[in-house]
Protein backbone atom coordinates (compact mmCIF):
# COMPACT_ATOMS: atom_id res chain seq x y z
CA UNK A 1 78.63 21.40 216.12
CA UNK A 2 78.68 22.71 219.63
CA UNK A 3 75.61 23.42 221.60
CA UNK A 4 75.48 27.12 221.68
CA UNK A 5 75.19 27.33 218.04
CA UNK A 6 71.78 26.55 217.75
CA UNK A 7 69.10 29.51 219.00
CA UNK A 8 65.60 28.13 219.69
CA UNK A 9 62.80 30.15 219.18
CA UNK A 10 59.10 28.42 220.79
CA UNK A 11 55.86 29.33 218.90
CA UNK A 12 52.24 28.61 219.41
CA UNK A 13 49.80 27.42 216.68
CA UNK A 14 45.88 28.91 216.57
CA UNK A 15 43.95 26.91 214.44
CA UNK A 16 40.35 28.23 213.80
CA UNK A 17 38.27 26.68 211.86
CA UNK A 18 34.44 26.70 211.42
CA UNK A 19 32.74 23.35 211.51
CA UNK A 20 29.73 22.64 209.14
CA UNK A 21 31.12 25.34 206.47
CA UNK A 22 31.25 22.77 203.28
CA UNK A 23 27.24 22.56 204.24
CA UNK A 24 26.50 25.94 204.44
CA UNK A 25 28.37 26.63 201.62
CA UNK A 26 25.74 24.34 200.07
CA UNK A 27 22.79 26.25 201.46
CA UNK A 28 24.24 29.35 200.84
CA UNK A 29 27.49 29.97 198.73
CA UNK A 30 27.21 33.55 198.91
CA UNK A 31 25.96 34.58 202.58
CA UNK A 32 28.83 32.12 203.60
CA UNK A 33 31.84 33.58 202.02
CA UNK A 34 30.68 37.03 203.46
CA UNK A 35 30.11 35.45 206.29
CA UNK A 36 33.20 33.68 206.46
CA UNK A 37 35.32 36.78 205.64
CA UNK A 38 33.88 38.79 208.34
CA UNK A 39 34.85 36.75 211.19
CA UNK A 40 38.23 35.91 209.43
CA UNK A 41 38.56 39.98 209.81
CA UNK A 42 37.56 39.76 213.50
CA UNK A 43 39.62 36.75 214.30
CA UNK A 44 42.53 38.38 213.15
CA UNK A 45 42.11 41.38 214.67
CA UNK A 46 41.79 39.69 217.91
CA UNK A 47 45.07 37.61 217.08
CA UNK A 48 46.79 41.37 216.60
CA UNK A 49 45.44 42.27 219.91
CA UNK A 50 47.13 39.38 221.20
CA UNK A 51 50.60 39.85 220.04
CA UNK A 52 49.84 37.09 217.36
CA UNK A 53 50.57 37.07 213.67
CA UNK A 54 48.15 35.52 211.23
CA UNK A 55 49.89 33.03 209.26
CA UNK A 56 47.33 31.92 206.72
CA UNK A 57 44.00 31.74 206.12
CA UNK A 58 42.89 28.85 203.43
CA UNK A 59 39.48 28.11 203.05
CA UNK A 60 37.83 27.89 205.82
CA UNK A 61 40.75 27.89 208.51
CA UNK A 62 42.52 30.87 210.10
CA UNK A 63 46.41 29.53 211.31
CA UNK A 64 47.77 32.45 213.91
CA UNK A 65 51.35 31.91 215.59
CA UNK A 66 51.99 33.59 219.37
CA UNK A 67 55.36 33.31 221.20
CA UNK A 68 53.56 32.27 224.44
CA UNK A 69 51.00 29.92 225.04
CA UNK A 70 49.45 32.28 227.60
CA UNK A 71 48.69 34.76 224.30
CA UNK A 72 47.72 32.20 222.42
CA UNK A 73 45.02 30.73 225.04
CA UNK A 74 43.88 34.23 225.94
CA UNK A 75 42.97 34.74 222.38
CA UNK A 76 40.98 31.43 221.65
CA UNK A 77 39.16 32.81 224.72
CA UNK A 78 38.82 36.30 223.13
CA UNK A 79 37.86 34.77 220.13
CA UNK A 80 35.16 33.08 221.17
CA UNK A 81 33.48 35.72 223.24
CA UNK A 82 34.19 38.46 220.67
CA UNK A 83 32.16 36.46 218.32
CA UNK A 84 29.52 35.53 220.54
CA UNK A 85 28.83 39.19 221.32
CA UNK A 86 28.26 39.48 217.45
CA UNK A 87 24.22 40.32 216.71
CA UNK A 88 23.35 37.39 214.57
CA UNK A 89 21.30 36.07 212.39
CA UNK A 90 20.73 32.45 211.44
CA UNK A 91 23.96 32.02 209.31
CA UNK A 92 26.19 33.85 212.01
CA UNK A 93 24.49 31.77 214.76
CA UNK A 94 25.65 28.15 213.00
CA UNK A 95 29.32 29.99 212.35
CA UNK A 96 29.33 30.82 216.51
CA UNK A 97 27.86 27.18 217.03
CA UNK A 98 30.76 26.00 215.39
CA UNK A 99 33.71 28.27 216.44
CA UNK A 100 33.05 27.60 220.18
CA UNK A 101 32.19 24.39 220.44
């Protein structure tokens, strides 16, 4: 097959994914999953923003693809301080904890 057959096509992978969930799911099944949703909903706004497309979201993890890794590290950043700017209370604070670290 010759050479200019093939058409390449390079893609980033996100993966966010919050750290100590399966614990406070434990303390708090609940206040977790709304939790949980509500910074799935900002994360993938901020992916949107970003020129990103949200992939999947099982569980826990968010999976976002970008077509530059300049995108795709300007959104982790994004990320991060969007949901540190979030008012919090002790719930959201562990989920921020987690997501940044």
């Amino acid at each position: 097959m010759a050479q200019d057959q093939f058409k390449r096509k390079l893609t980033t992978i996100l993966s966010a994914d919050m750290a100590g969930c399966s614990r406070l799911m434990g303390d708090d099944e609940a206040a977790t999953i709304m939790t949980l949703e509500q910074y799935k909903q900002i994360i993938s706004d901020i992916v949107k923003q970003h020129r990103g497309r949200v992939a999947d979201s099982p569980g826990d993890n968010l999976l976002a693809g970008f077509a530059s890794v300049v995108d795709t590290a300007r959104c982790a950043v994004a990320t991060q301080k969007g949901l540190q700017a979030r008012p919090s209370g002790s719930l959201e604070s562990e989920f921020k904890a987690s997501v940044t670290s």
